[in-house]
Every structure is written in C-alpha cells, then in structure tokens.
Protein backbone atom coordinates (compact mmCIF):
# COMPACT_ATOMS: atom_id res chain seq x y z
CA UNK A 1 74.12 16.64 68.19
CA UNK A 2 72.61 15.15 64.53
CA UNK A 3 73.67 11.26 64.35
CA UNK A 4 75.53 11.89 60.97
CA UNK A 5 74.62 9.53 58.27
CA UNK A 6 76.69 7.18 56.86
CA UNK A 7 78.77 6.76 53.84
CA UNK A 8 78.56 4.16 50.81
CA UNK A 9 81.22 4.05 48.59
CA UNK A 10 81.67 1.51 45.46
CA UNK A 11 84.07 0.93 42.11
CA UNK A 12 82.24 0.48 39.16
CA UNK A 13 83.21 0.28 35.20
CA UNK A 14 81.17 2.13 32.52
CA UNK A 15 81.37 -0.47 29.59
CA UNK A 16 80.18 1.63 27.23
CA UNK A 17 83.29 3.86 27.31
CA UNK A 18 85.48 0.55 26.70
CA UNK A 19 88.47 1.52 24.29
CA UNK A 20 89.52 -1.10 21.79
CA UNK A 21 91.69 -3.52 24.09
CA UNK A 22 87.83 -4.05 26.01
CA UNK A 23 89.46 -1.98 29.01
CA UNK A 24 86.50 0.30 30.71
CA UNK A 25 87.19 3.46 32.64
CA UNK A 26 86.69 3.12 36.73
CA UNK A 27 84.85 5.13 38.65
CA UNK A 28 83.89 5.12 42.11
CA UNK A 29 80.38 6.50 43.27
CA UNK A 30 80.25 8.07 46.50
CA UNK A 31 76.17 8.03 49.02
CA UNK A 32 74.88 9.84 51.42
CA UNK A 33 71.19 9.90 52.80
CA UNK A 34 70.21 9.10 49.24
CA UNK A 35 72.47 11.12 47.62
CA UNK A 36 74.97 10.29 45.18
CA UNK A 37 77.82 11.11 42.69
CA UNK A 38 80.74 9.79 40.61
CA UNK A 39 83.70 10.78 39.43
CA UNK A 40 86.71 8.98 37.26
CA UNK A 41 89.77 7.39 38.97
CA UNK A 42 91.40 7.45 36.08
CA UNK A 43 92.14 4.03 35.78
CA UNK A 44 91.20 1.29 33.40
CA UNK A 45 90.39 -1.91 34.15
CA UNK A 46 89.74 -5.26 31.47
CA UNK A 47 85.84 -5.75 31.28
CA UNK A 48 86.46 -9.48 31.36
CA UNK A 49 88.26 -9.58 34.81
CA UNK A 50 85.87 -6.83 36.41
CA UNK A 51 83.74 -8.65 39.47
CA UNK A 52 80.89 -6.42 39.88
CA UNK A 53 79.42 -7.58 42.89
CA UNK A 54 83.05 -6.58 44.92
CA UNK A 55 83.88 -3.86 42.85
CA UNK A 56 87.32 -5.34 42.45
CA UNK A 57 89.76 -6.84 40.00
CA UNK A 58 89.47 -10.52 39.78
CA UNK A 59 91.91 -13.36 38.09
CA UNK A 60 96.06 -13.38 38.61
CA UNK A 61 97.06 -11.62 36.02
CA UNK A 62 99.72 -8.65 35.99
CA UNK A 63 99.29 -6.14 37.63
CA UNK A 64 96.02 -7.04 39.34
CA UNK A 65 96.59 -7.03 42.89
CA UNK A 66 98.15 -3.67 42.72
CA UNK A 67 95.31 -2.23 41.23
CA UNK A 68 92.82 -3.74 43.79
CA UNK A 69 95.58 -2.40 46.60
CA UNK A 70 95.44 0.77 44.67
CA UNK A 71 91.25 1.05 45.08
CA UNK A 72 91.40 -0.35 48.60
CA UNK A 73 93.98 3.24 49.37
CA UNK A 74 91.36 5.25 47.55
CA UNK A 75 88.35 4.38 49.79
CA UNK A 76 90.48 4.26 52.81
CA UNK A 77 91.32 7.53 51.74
CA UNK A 78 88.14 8.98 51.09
CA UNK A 79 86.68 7.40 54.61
CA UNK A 80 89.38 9.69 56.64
CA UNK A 81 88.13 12.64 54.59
CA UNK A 82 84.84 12.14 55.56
CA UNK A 83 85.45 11.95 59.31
CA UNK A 84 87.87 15.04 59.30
CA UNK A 85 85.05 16.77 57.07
CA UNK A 86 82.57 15.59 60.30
CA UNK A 87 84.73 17.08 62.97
CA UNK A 88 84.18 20.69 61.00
CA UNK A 89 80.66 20.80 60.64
CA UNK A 90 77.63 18.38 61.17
CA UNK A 91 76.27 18.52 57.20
CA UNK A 92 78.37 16.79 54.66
CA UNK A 93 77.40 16.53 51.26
CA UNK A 94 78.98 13.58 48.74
CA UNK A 95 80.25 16.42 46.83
CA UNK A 96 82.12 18.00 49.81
CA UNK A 97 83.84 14.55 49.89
CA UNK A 98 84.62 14.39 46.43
CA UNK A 99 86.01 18.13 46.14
CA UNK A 100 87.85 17.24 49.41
CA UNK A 101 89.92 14.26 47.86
CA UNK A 102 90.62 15.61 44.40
CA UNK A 103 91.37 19.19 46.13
CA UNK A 104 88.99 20.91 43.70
CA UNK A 105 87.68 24.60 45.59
CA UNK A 106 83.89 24.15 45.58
CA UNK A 107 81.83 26.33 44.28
CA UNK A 108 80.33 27.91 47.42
CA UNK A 109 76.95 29.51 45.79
CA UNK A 110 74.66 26.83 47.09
CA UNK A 111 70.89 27.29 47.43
CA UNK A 112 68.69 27.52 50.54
CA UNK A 113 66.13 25.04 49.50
CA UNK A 114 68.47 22.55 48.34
CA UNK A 115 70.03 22.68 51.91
CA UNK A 116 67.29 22.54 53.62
CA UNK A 117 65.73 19.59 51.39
CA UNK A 118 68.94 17.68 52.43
CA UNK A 119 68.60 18.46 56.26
CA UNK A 120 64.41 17.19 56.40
CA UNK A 121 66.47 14.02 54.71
CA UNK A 122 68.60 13.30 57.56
CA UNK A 123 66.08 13.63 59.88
CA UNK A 124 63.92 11.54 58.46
CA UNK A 125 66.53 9.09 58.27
CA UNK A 126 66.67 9.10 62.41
CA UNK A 127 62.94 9.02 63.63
CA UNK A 128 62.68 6.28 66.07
CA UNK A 129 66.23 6.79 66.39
CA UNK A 130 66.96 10.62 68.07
CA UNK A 131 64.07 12.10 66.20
CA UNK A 132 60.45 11.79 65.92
CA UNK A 133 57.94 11.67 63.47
CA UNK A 134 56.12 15.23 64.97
CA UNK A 135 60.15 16.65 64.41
CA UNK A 136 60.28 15.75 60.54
CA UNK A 137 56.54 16.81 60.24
CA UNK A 138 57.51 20.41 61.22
CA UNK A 139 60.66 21.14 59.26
CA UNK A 140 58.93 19.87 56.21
CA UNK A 141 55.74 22.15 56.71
CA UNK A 142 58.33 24.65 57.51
CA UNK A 143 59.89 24.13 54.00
CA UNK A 144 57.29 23.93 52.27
CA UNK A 145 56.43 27.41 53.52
CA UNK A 146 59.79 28.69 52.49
CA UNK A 147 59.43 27.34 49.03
CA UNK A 148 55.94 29.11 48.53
CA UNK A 149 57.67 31.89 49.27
CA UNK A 150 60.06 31.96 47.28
CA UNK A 151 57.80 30.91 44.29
CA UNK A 152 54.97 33.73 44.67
CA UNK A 153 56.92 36.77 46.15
CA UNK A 154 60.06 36.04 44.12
CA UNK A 155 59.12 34.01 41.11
CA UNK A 156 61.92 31.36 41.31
CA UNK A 157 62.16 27.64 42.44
CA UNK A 158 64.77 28.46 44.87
CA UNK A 159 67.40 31.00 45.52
CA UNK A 160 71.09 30.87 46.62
CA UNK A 161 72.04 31.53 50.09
CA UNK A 162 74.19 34.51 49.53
CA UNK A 163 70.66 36.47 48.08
CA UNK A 164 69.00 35.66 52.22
CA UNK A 165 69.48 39.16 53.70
CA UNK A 166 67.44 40.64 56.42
CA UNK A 167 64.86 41.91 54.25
CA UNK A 168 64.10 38.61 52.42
CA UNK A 169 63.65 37.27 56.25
CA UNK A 170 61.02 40.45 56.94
CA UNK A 171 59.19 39.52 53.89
CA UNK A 172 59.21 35.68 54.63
CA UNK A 173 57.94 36.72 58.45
CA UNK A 174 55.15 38.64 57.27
CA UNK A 175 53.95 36.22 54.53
CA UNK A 176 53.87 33.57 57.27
CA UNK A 177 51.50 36.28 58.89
CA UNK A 178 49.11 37.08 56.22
CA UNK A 179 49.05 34.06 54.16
CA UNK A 180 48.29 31.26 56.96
CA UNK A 181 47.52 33.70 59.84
CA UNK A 182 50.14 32.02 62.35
CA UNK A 183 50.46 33.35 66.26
CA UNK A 184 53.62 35.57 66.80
CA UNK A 185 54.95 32.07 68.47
CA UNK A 186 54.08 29.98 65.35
CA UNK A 187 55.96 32.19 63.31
CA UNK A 188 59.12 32.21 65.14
CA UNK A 189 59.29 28.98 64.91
CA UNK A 190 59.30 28.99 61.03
CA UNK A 191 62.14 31.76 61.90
CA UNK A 192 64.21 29.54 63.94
CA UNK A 193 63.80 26.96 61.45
CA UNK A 194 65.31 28.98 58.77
CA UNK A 195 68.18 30.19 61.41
CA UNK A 196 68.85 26.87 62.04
CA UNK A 197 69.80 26.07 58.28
CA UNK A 198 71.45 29.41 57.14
CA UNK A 199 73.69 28.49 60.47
CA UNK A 200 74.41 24.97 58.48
CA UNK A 201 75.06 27.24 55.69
CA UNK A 202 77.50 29.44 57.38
CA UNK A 203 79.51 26.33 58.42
CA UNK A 204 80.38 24.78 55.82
CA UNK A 205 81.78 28.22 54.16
CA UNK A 206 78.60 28.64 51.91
CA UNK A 207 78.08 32.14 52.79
CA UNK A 208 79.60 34.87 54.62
CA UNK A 209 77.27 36.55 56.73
CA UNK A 210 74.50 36.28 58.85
CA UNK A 211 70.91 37.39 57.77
CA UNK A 212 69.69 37.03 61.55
CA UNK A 213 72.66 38.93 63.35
CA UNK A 214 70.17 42.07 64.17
CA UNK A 215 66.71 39.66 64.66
CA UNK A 216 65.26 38.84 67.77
CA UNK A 217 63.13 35.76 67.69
CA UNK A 218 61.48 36.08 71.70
CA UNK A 219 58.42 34.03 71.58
CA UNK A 220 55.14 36.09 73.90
CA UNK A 221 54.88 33.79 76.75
CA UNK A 222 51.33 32.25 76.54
CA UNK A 223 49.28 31.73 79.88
CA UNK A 224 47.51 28.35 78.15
CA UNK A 225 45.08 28.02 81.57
CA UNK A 226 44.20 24.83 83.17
CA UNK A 227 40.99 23.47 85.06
CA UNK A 228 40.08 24.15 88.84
CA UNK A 229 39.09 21.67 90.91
CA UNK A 230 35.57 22.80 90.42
CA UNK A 231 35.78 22.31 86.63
CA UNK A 232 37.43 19.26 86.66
CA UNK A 233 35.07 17.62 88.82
CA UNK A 234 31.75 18.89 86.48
CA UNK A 235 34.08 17.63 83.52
CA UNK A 236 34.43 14.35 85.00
CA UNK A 237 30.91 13.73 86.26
CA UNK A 238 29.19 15.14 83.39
CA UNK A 239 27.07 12.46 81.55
CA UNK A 240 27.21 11.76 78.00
CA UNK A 241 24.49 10.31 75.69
CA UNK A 242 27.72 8.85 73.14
CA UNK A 243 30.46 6.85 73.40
CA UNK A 244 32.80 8.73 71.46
CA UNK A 245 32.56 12.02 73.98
CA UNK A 246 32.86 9.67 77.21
CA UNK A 247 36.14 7.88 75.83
CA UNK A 248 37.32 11.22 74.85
CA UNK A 249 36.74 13.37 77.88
CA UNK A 250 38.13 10.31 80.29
CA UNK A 251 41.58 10.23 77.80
CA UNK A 252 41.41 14.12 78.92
CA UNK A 253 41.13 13.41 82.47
CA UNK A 254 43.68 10.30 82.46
CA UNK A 255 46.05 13.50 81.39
CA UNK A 256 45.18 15.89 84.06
CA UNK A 257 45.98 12.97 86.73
CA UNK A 258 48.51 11.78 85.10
CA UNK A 259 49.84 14.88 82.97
CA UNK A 260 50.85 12.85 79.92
CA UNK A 261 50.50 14.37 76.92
CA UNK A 262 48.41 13.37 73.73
CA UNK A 263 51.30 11.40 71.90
CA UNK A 264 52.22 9.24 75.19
CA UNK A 265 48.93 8.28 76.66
CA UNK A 266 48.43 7.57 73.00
CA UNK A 267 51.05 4.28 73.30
CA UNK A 268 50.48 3.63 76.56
CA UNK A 269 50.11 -0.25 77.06
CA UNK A 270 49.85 -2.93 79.88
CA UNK A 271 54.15 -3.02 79.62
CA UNK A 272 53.82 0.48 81.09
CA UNK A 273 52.39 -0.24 84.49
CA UNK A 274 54.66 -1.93 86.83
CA UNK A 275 55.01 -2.17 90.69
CA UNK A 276 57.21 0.12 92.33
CA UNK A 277 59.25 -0.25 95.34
CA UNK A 278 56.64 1.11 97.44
CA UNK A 279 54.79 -2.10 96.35
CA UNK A 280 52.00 0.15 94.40
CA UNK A 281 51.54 0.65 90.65
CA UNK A 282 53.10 2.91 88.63
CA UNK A 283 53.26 4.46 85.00
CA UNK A 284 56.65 4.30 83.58
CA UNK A 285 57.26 5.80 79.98
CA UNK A 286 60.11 7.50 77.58
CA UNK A 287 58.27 10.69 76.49
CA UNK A 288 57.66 10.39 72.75
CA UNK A 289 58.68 14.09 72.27
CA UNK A 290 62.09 14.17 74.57
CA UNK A 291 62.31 10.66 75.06
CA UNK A 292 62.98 11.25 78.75
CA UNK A 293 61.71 8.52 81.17
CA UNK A 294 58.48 10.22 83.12
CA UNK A 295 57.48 8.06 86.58
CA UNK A 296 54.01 8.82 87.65
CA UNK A 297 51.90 6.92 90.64
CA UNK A 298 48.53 5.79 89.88
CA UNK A 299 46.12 7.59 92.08
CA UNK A 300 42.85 5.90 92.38
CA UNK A 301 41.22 8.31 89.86
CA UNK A 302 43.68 6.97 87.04
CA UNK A 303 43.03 3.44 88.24
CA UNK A 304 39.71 3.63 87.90
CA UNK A 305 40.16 4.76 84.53
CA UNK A 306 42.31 2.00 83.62
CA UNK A 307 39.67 -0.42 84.94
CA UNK A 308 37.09 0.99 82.86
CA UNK A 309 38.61 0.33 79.67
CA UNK A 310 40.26 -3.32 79.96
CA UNK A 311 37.45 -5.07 78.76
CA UNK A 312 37.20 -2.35 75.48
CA UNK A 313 37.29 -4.08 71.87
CA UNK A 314 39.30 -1.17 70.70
CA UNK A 315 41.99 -1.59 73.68
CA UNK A 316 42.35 -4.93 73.48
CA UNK A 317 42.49 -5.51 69.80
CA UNK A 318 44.95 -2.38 69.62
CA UNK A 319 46.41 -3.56 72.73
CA UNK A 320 46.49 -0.09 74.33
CA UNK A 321 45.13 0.84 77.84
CA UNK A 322 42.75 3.88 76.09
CA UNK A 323 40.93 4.10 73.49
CA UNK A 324 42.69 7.49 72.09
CA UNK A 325 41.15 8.71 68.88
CA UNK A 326 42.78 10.45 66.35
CA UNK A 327 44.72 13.79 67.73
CA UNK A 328 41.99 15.84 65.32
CA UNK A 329 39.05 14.15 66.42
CA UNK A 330 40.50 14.38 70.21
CA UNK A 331 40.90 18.30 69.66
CA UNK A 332 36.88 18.06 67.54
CA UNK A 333 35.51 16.54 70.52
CA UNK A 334 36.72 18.27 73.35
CA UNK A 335 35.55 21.46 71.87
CA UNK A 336 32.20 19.65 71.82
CA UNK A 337 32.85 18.44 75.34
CA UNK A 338 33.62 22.12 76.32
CA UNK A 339 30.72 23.76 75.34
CA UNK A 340 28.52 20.91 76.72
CA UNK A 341 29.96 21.52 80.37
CA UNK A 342 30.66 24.75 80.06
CA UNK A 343 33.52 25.46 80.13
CA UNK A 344 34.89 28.52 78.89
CA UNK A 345 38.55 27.03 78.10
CA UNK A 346 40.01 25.44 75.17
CA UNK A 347 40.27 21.98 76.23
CA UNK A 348 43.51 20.06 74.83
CA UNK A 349 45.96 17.67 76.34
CA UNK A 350 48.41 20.53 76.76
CA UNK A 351 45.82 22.27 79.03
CA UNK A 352 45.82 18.56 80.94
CA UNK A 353 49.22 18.41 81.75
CA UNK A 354 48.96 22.55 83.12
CA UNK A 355 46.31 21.25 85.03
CA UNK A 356 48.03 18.66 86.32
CA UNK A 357 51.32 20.34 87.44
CA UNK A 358 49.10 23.54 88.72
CA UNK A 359 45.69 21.79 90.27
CA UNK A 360 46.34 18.37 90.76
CA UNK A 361 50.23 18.79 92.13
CA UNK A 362 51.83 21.76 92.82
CA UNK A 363 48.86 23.47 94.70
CA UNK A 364 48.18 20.28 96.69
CA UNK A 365 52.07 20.34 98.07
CA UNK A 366 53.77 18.87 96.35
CA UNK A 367 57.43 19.67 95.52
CA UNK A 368 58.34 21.35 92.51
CA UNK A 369 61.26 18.54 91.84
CA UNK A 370 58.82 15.77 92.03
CA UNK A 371 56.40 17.30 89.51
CA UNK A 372 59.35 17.87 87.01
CA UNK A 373 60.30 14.32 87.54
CA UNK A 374 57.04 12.93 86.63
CA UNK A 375 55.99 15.57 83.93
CA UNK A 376 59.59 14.19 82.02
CA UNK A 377 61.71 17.18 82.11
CA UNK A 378 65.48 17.73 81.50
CA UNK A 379 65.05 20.54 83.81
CA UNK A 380 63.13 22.65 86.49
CA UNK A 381 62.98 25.45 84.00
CA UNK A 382 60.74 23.89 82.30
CA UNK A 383 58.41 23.33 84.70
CA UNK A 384 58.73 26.46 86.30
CA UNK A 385 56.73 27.40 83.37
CA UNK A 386 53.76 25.11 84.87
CA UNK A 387 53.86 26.31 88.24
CA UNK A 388 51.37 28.85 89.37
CA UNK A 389 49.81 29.07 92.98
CA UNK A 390 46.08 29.50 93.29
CA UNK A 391 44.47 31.99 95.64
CA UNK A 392 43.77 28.90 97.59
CA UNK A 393 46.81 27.33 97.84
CA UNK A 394 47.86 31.07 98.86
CA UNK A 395 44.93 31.91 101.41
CA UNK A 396 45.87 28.64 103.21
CA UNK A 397 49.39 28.83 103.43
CA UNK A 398 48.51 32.31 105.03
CA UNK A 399 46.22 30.89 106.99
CA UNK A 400 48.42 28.78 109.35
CA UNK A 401 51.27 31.85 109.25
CA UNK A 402 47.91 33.82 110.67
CA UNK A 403 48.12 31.48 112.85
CA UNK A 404 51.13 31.22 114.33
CA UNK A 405 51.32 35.20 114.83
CA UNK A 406 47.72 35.36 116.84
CA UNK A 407 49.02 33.85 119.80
C-alpha cells in the first residue's frame, strides 16, 4: 500500500484585509505533496501581537490564550480528519480535508488528468523510499500519453472523470496503437495505468461507475528466448577489436551467470560481495525493481569477470565492479555484438537472466526454489515463467529412466 504523504498545516493573517482597530482576518493553509489551500477561521487577530514564525497569538493580553487554545483545537481537529479520511481511501486531497471539517459536500466532477497529475506526485515523492525512479518514469510517459489524447482526438486540456466510458478507453487503446506503434503488452500497460487511477477515482466518490467493468486487459505471454550453451560460449570467446563491445558483452555475460538484471549489476560495488557461510564469495543485493534481497554464488566464470575489471579507471573512479554503460548504449551495442557473432536473438539483459534461470540453472539441476531465491522473487510463479527444459536436459533425464528399465 502507497506510504501516504504527510500533512502541513499553519495560521496565518492577511494584513491587507486589517479593519480599522489593525485586527487581520486568520486563516489557516492546509499541504499536501505540494499542494495547498486556505480558507478563513473566522477569527481576527491584532496585527501587532501576531508571531508569524508560530502562527500563534503572542503577549498577555485578554483573551489571548483562548484564542491560541482555540487554533491548537482546530489543527488537532483537522489532523483526526485526515487520518479517518486515510482509513477510506489511499488519495487525499487538501481540499477533501477542508470540505471534511467545514462539512461542505464537494463537488464530485473532478478531472482525470488532474488526478492522475496528483498520483505521479506522490510517487515521486517516495523513490528511494517504496518506489523507484523506472516506477515514476512510466506513469508519467503513461500520462503524458493520456493527455495527447485527450488534446488531439478530443480538443480539450483535460476532461472530467464522469465523461471516461468504455468507448473513450477503445479510442485511447487504439491511439496508443497507431500513434507510437506499442506491442499488445505495452499497451495494456498504459490500460492498467489508467484502471489504476479511475479505481482512485471511484474511491473517493468521484464517479459512479466503472469504464473497465466489461475490459479484459490479458497481456500475450512472450517466449523472450535465451542463449544455449553453444551460443553463450561463441559469445563469450568471441574477440573484439574495441573496448566498448568487450566491456559490454562481458556486463551481458556477468548477467547470464549471475542473472541480474541491467539496473542491479548497474550498482553493484565491492560492499556487495561478502563471504558466505560456506566460506566462499557471494553476491548479495536488494533488487532495484522489487527491492527483494537476491543471494547468488560466484562461479568461477563471474569471478573471473570481476578480476578483469578491478584495475579499470572507470570502476574504480565510479567505484563499481563493471563498467556498465548507459542502458541505450548497452541495448546499441549488443545489437552490434549480435550480429558480429551471429546470433540470431535480440540480446538484452532480460534475455540474460532467461538464460540464466533456463541454461545456466534449471537445466543443469538445479531446484526450481533455489533459482527463485537467487533471481529475487516474491514467488515461484514468477519464475515458473523462466523455467523451460531443453531437449537435453530431457534426453538425459530419459536416458538413465532407459536405463533403469533395460535390465
């Protein structure tokens, strides 16, 4: 569940509005993830005993402390609203708040891009802490979509949620289609992101019904390949005249022995190699995308990798155990690096980690459970979406039931 951001609250006078004794209206402004808004207490307070900085009443005169006692009730008040507001639904606005303390009915016709503008913001306000970077990235592409949308097909800045009906979410799926040429996958993603706000919408009462009820958003399951042993081996022997294509294709093979993925062997650093119980070295890293802890031995192979690069400027200025490049000019090369060995694949770190949990693991024996462990899932679901058994790891487990009957 969304860490819910905090709430700022303050008492301020507007001078300006001062009446002839020099008493100023107060008002109290209410914040949220940069959002903000004031409304009138309906109390007056003496500009010349008004201590900004507390937001409070200062000096002994009449009727001062009950004042200040009187603001202290009001943001004690407005606190409790906000967590009862919380336990209802996980996006609260400062003008929920305010409508929930003066009991004013809100006026529920609320627009889609404003809502989703306002859920990118809280995200952004937790990378590093339950979200990433890559997380925020992808809901604001996925806006940004929506709002071209909206602009070309309906000629408006933005439109309120009670107009999203299943044909405005046809029409959004196949603009995503013609106008950027997305994969049936990429565009259910944009989908679910959409979903994923009108359900904000729907609870916190801003509309009534749901656009999605009769949609189906099954993704094609993709068969993204891996290498054989054969092509792994020609990758990792084949000679190259630059530097740039040898650090590249050994980050790619530190993957499929290691089955990281681009973002983690990216931060990899010395403080991620420590000696197991067993005595030997290990790789021990939170996953940038699930932040789940991932345990992987070093086989020689990786070792040898690791020596290679210890003595790199790059490495050691960066302090980093590879010298990753960018994650474009990673995906640039290999493509280069493909064609040079031939290999009729499209080599990416996704296709390392396959070929790790199919090649390097799984079809060498070694337990489904241990696999997950190291590749850092939450769950052997996951990685049942790795596993597939080769014709050899097939033939010989035939082989020695052959066997056993021929006696």
């Amino acid at each position: 569940m969304q860490k819910p951001s905090p709430l700022s609250l303050f008492f301020f006078i507007r001078r300006y509005r001062a009446n002839s004794k020099q008493e100023a209206p107060i008002y109290l402004r209410l914040l949220i993830a940069g959002d903000t808004v004031d409304f009138s207490i309906k109390k007056h307070a003496k500009i010349s005993n008004w201590d900004a900085s507390k937001g409070r009443l200062k000096g002994n005169e009449m009727g001062t402390k009950e004042l200040n006692n009187y603001l202290l009730s009001i943001e004690i008040s407005i606190k409790e609203n906000y967590k009862l507001l919380q336990t209802n639904s996980d996006f609260v606005t400062v003008q929920d708040i305010k409508n929930s303390y003066l009991g004013v009915a809100e006026n529920p016709r609320k627009k889609v891009l404003d809502v989703f503008k306002t859920h990118n913001q809280n995200i952004k306000e937790l990378i590093g802490i339950d979200k990433t970077e890559t997380t925020y990235t992808r809901y604001e592409t996925s806006y940004k979509r929506l709002q071209r949308f909206i602009k070309e097909k309906y000629k408006r800045k933005d439109m309120f949620l009670d107009e999203i009906n299943h044909d405005f979410i046809r029409r959004y799926e196949s603009f995503i289609k013609i106008t950027y040429k997305n994969t049936h996958n990429t565009v259910i993603k944009y989908l679910k992101h959409l979903k994923k706000i009108l359900r904000i919408a729907n609870a916190n009462g801003w509309m009534n019904t749901d656009p999605f009820l009769y949609i189906k958003l099954g993704e094609k399951k993709v068969d993204r390949g891996f290498l054989t042993d054969e092509e792994l081996e020609r990758l990792s022997k084949k000679s190259f005249t630059t530097n740039r294509l040898k650090e590249v294709r050994d980050c790619f093979v530190f993957s499929c022995f290691t089955g990281l993925s681009y973002s983690d062997i990216a931060k990899l650093t010395s403080d991620n190699i420590v000696i197991g119980s067993d005595s030997k070295r290990w790789i021990k890293i939170n996953r940038k995308k699930t932040n789940i802890k991932s345990t992987i031995p070093i086989l020689a192979r990786t070792q040898e990798l690791i020596e290679r690069y210890k003595d790199n400027e790059y490495c050691q200025i960066k302090g980093k155990l590879l010298p990753v490049k960018s994650n474009q000019k990673m995906n640039e090369f290999l493509h280069e690096i493909a064609e040079l060995t031939d290999i009729k694949k499209n080599l990416t770190t996704h296709l390392a980690r396959h070929t790790f949990a199919t090649t390097i693991t799984l079809n060498n024996g070694v337990p489904i459970e241990t696999v997950s462990k190291m590749l850092g899932h939450s769950s052997l679901r996951t990685t049942r979406i790795y596993a597939r058994l080769l014709d050899k790891k097939v033939g010989e487990d035939m082989s020695k039931l052959d066997a056993i009957y021929s006696v």
